[in-house]
Protein backbone atom coordinates (compact mmCIF):
# COMPACT_ATOMS: atom_id res chain seq x y z
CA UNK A 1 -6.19 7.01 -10.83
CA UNK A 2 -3.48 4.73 -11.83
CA UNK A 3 -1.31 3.15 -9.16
CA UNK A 4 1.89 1.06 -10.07
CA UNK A 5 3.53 -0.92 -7.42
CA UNK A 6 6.47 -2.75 -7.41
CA UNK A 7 7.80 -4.99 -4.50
CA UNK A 8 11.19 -6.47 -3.82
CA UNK A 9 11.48 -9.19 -1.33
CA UNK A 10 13.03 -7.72 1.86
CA UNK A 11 14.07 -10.85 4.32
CA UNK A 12 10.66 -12.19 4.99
CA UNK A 13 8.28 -9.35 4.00
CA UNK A 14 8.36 -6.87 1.20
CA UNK A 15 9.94 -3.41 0.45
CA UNK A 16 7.24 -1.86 -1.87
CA UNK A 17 7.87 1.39 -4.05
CA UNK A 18 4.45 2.84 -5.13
CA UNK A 19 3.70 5.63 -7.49
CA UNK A 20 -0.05 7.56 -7.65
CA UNK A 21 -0.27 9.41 -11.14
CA UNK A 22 -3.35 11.39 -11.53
CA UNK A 23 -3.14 14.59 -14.61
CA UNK A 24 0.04 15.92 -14.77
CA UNK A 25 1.32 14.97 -10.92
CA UNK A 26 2.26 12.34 -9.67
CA UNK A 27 3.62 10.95 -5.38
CA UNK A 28 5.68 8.53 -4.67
CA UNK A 29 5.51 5.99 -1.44
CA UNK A 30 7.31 3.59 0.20
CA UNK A 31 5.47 0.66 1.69
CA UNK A 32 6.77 -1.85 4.43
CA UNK A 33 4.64 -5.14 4.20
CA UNK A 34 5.51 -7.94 7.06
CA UNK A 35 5.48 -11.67 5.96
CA UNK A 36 2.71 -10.82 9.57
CA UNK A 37 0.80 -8.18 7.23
CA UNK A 38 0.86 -11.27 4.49
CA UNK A 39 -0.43 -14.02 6.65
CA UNK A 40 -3.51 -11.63 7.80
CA UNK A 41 -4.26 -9.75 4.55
CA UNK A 42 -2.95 -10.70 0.82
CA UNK A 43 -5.47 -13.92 0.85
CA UNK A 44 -3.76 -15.33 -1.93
CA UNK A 45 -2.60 -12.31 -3.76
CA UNK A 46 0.66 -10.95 -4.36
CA UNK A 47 2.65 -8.58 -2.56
CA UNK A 48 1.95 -6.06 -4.99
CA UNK A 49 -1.77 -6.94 -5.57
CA UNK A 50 -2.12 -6.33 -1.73
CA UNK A 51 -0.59 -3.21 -1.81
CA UNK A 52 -2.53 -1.87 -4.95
CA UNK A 53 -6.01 -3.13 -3.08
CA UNK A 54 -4.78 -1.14 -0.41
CA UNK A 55 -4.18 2.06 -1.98
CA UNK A 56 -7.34 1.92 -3.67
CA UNK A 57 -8.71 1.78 0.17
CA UNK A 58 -6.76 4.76 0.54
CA UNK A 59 -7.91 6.90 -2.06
CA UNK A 60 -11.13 6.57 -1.93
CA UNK A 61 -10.69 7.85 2.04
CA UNK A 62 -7.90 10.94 0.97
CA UNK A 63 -5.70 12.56 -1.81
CA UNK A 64 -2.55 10.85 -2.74
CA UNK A 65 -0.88 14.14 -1.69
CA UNK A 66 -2.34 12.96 2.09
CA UNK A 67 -1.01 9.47 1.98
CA UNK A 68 2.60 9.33 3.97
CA UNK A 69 5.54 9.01 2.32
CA UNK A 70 7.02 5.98 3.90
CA UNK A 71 4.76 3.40 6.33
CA UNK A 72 4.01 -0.06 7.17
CA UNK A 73 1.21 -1.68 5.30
CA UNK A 74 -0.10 -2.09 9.23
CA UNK A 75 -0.16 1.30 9.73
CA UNK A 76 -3.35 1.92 7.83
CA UNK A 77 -5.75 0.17 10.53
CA UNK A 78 -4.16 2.55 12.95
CA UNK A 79 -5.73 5.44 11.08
CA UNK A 80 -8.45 3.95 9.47
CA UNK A 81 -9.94 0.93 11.64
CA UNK A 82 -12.48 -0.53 9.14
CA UNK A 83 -8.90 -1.70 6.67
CA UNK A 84 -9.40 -5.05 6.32
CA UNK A 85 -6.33 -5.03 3.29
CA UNK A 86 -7.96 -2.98 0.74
């Protein structure tokens, strides 16, 4: 399922726009990611390589219709414990 993501720095983290295609739909997200959520998951990687590893975690767990709207990257250990940044 293709995933584009596309992240604009935001002070000292990231405001990340994310779009899920998959046949003829398609969702769009907003993702939060601290210069925190950085420093504990992206291991190297980009911003946006972080947040496409994560929803790959994601969707492999849920629809993209499930996945919220807006969030912080953070968000996902709340609901799924094992996240470890995708």
């Amino acid at each position: 399922m293709p995933v584009d993501v596309q992240c604009a720095q935001d002070g000292d983290g990231y405001r990340c726009s994310v779009t899920v295609s998959e046949g003829s739909g398609s969702t769009r997200h907003r993702v939060r990611v601290t210069k925190t959520d950085m420093e504990r998951w992206a291991r190297g990687r980009s911003a946006e390589a972080l947040v496409h590893a994560s929803f790959d975690f994601l969707l492999q767990r849920e629809p993209k219709e499930s996945i919220l709207r807006e969030f912080d990257l953070s968000v996902i250990q709340r609901y799924f414990p094992k996240f470890d940044g995708g």
